[in-house]
C-alpha atoms as a PDB file:
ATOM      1  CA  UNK A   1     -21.283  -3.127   6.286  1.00  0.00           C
ATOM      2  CA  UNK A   2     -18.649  -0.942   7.337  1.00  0.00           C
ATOM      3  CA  UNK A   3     -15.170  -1.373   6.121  1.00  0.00           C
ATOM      4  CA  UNK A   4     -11.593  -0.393   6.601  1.00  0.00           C
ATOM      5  CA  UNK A   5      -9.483   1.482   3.662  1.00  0.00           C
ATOM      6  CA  UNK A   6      -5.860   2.071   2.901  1.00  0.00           C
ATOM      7  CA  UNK A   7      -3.793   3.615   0.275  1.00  0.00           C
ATOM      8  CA  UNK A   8      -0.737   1.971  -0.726  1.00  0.00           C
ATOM      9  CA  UNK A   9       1.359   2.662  -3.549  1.00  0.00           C
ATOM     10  CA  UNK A  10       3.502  -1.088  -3.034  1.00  0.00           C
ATOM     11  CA  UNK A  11       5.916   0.137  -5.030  1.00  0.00           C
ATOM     12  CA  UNK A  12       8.398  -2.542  -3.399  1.00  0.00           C
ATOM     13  CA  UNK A  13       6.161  -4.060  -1.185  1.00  0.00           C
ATOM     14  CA  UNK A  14       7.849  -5.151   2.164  1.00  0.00           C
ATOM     15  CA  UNK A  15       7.394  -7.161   5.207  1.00  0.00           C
ATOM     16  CA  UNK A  16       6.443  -3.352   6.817  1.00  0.00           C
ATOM     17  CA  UNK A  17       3.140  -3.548   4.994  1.00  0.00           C
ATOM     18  CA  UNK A  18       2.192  -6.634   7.012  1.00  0.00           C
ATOM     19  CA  UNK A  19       1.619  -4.604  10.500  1.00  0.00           C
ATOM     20  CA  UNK A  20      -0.903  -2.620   8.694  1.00  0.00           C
ATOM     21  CA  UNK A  21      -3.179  -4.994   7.352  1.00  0.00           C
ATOM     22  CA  UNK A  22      -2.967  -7.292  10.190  1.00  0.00           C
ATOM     23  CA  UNK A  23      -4.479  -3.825  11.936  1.00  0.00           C
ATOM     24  CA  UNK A  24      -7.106  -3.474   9.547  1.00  0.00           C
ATOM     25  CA  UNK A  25      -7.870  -6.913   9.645  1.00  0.00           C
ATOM     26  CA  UNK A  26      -8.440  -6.792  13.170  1.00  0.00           C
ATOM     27  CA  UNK A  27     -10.699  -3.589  13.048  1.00  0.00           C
ATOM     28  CA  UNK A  28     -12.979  -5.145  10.385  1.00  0.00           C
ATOM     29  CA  UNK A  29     -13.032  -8.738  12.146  1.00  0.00           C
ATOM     30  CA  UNK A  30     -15.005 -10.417   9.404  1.00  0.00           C
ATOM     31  CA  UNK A  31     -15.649  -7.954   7.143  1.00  0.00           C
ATOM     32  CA  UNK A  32     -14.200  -7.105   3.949  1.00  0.00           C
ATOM     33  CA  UNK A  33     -10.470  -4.694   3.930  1.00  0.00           C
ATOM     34  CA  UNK A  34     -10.172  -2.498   0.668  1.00  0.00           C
ATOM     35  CA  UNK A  35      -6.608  -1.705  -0.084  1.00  0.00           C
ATOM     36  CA  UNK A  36      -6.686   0.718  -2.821  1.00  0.00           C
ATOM     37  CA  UNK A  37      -3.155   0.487  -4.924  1.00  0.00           C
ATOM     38  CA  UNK A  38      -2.166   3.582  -5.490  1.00  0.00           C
ATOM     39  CA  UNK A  39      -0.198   5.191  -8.401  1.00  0.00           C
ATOM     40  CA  UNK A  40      -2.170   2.649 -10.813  1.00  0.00           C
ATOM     41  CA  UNK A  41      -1.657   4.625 -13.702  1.00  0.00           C
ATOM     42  CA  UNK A  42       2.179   4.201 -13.294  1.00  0.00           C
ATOM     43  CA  UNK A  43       4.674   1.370 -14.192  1.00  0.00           C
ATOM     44  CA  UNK A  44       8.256   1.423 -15.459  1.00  0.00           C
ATOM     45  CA  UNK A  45       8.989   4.138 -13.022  1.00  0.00           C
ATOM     46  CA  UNK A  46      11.163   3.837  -9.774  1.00  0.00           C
ATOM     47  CA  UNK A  47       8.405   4.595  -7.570  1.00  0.00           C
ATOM     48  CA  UNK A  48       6.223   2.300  -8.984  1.00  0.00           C
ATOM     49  CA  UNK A  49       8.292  -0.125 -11.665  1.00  0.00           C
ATOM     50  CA  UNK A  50       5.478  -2.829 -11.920  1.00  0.00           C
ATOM     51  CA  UNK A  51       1.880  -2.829 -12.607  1.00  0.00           C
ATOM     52  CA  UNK A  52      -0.208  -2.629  -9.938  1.00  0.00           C
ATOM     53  CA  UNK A  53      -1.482  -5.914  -9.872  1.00  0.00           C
ATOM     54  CA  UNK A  54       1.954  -7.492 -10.146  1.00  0.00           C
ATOM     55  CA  UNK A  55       2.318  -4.938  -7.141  1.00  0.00           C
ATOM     56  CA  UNK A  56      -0.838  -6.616  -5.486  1.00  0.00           C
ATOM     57  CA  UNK A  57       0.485 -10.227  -6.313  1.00  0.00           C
ATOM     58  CA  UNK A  58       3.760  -9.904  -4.465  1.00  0.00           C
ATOM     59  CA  UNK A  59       1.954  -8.575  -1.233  1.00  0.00           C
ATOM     60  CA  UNK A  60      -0.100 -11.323  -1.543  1.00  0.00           C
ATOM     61  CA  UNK A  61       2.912 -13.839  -1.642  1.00  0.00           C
ATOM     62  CA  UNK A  62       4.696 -11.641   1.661  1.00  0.00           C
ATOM     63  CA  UNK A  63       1.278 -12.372   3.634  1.00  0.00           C
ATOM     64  CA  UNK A  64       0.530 -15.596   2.590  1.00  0.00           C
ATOM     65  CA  UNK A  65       4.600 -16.270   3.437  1.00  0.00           C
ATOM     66  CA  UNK A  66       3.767 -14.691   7.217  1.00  0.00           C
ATOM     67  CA  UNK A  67       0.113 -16.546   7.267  1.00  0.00           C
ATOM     68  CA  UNK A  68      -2.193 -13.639   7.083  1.00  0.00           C
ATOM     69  CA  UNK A  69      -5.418 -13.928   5.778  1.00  0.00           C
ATOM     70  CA  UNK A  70      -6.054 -12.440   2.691  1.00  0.00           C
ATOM     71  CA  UNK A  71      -9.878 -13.887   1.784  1.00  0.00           C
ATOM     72  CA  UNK A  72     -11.171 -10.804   2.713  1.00  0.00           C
ATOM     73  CA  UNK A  73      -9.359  -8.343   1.096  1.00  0.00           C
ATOM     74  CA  UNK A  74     -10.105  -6.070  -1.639  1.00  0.00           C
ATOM     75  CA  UNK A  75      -7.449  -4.687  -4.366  1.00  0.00           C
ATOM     76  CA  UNK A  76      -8.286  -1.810  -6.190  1.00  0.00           C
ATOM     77  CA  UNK A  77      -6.609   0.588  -8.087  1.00  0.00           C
ATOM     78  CA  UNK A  78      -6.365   4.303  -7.270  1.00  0.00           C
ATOM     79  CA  UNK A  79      -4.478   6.355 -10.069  1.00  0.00           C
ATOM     80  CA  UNK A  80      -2.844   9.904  -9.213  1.00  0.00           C
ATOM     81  CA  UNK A  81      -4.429  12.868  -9.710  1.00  0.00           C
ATOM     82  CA  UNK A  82      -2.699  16.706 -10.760  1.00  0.00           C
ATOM     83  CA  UNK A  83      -3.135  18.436  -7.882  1.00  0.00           C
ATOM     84  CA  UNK A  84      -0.511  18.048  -4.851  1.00  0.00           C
ATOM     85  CA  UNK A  85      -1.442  16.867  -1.189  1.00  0.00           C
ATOM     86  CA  UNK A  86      -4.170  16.077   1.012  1.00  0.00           C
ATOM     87  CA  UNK A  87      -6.798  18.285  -0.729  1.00  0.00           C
ATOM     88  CA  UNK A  88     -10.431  18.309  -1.164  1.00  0.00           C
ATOM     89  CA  UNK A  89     -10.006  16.803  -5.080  1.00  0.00           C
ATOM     90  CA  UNK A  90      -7.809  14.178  -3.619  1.00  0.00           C
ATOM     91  CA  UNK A  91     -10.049  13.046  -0.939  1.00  0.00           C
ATOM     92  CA  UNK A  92     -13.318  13.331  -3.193  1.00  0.00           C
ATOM     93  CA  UNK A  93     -11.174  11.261  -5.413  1.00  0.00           C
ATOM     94  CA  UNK A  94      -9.792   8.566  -3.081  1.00  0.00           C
ATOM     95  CA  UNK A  95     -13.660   8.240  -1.709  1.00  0.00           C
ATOM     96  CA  UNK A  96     -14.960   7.590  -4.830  1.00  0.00           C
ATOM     97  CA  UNK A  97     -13.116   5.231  -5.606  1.00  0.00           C
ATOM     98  CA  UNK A  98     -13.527   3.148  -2.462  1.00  0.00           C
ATOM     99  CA  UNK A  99     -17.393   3.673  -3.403  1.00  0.00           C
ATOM    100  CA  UNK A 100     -16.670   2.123  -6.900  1.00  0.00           C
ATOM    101  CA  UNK A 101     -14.841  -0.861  -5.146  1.00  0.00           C
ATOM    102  CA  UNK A 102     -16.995  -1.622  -2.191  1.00  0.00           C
ATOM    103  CA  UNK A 103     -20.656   0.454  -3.092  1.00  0.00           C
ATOM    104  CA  UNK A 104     -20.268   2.288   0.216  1.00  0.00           C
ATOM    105  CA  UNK A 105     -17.544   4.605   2.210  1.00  0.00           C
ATOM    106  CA  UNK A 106     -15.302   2.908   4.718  1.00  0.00           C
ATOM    107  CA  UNK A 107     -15.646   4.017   8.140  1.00  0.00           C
ATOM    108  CA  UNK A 108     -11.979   4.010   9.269  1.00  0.00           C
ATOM    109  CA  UNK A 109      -8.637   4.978   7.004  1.00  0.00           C
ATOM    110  CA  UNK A 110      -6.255   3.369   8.105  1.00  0.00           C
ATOM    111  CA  UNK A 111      -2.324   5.558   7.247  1.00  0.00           C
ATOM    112  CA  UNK A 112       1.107   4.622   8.376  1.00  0.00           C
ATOM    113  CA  UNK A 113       2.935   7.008  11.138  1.00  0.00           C
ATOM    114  CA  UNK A 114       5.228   8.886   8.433  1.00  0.00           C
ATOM    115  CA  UNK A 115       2.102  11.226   8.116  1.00  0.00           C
ATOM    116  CA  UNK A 116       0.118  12.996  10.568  1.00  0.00           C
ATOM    117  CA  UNK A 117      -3.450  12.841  11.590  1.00  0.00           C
ATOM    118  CA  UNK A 118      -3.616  16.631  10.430  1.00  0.00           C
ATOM    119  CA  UNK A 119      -3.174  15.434   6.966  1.00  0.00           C
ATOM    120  CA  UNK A 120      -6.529  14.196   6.785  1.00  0.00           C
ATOM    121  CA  UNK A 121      -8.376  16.439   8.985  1.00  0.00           C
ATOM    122  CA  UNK A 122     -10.207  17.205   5.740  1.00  0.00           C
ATOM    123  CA  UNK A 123     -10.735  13.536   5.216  1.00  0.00           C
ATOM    124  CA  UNK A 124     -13.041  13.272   8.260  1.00  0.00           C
ATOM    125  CA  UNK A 125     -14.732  16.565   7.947  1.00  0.00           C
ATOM    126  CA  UNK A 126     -15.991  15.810   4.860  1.00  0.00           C
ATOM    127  CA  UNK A 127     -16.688  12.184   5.266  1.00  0.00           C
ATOM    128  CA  UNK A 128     -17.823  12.089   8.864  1.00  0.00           C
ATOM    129  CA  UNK A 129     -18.089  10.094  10.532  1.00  0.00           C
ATOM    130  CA  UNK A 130     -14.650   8.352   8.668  1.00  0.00           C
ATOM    131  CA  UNK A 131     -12.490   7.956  11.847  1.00  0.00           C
ATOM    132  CA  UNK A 132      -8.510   7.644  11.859  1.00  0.00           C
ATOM    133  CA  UNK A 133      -6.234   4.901  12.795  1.00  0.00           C
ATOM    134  CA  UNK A 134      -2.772   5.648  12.977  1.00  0.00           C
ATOM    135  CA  UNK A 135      -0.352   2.232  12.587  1.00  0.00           C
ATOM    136  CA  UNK A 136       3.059   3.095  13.744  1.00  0.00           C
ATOM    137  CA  UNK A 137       5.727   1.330  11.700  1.00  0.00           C
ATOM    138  CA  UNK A 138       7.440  -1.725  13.431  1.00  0.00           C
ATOM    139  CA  UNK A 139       9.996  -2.838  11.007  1.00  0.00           C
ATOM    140  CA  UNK A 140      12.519  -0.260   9.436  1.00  0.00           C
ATOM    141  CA  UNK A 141      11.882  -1.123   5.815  1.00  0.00           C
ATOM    142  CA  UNK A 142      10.703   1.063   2.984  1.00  0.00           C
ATOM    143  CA  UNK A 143       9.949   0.046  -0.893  1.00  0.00           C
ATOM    144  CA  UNK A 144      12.943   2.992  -1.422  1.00  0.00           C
ATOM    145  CA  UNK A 145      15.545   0.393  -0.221  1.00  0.00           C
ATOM    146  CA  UNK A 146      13.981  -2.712  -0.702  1.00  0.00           C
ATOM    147  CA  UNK A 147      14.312  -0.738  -4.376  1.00  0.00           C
ATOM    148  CA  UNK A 148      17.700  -0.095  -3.285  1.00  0.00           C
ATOM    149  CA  UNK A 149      18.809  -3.236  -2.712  1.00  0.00           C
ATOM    150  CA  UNK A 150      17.459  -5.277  -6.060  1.00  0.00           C
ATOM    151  CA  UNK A 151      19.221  -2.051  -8.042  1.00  0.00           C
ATOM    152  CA  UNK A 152      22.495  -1.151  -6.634  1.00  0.00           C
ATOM    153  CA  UNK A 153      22.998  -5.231  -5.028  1.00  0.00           C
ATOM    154  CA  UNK A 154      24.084  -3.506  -1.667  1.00  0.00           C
ATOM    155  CA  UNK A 155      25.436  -6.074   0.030  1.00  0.00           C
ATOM    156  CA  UNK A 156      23.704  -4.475   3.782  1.00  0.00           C
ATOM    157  CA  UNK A 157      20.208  -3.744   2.198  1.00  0.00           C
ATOM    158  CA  UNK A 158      20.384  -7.229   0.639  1.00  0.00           C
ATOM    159  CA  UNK A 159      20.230  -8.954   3.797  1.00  0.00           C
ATOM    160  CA  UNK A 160      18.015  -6.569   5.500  1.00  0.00           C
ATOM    161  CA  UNK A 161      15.654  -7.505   2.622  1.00  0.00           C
ATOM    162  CA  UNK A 162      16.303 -11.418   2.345  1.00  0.00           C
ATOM    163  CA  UNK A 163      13.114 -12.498   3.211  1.00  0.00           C
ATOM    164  CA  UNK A 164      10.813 -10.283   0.091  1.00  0.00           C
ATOM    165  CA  UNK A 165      13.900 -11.052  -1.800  1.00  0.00           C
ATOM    166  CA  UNK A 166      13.393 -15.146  -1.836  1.00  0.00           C
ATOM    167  CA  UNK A 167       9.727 -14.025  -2.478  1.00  0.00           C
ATOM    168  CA  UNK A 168      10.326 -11.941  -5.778  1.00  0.00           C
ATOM    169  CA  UNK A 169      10.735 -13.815  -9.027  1.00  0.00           C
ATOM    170  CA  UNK A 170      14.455 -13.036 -10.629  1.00  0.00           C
ATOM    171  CA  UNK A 171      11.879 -11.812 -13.688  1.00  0.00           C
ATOM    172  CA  UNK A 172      10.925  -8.799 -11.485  1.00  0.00           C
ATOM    173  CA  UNK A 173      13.807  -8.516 -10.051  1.00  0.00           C
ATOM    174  CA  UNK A 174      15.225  -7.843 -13.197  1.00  0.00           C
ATOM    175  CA  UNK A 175      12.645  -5.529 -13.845  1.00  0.00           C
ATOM    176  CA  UNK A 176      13.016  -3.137 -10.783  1.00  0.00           C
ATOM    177  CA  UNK A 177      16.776  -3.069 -11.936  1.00  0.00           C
ATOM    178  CA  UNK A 178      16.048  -2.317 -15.313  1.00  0.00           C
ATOM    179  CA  UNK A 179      13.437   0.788 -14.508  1.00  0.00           C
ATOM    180  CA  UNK A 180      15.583   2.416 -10.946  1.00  0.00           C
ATOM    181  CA  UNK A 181      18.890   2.283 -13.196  1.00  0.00           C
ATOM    182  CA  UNK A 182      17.373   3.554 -16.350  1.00  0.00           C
END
């Protein structure tokens, strides 16, 4: 079993998400996805102002909203570790804990187009052979102004947002407020 892996931090997840696991759904046709949440050791911060599996449930609730599957994939948490970038301790890191979720590496990452396939160059030389997929963003949205919107009620980003908005509970609505205004 080979699988497909991606990193995502969901701090506001967004209808943007959706493009990349379709793709890795498509890759791994009937296989299991692993999405490993990142920054699971934060909460109550405006990066990441929920825990990660209230992070995990409102993805969930954007794809089953769109009709994606989601039987086959895998949430795990992936905390943050000291040193900065794409470095050797980060990628032995973010392997093992795809190897604690799934009992094997994945054999494709999947990353969104805001970084470069450099970035991981040391991802696939030391996990060969790991290949690349690059998934080019289709919708303008970011968890920054879907963030944004729930904090500051901006009026623009509000409608942009409508459709995660009818999707969030006023409780965590309230609770992004709280933690991006503190």
């Amino acid at each position: 079993m080979t699988y497909p892996l991606a990193v995502m931090r969901l701090g506001a997840p967004h209808e943007g998400h959706l493009t990349l696991i379709r793709r890795m759904l498509a890759w791994s046709s009937t296989g299991p996805v692993l999405i490993l949440v990142g920054s699971a050791q934060l909460t109550a911060v405006p990066a990441a102002p929920l825990p990660w599996q209230e992070r995990k449930d409102l993805l969930l609730s954007l794809l089953t909203a769109h009709q994606v599957p989601t039987a086959r994939l895998v949430f795990a948490p992936i905390g943050d570790i000291a040193q900065a970038g794409f470095c050797c301790a980060w990628f032995l890191h973010l392997m093992d804990h795809a190897y604690q979720a799934m009992g094997e590496v994945p054999g494709c990452y999947f990353y969104g187009n805001d970084y470069q396939a450099r970035d991981f160059a040391l991802l696939t030389a030391l996990f060969h052979p790991i290949t690349l997929q690059e998934v080019v963003r289709e919708l303008p949205k970011s968890g920054t102004e879907l963030r944004q919107a729930i904090s500051q009620q901006d009026p623009l980003l509000i409608a942009k947002y409508s459709f995660e908005l009818k999707l969030y509970p006023q409780a965590i609505q309230d609770q992004i407020r709280r933690v991006c205004l503190a």
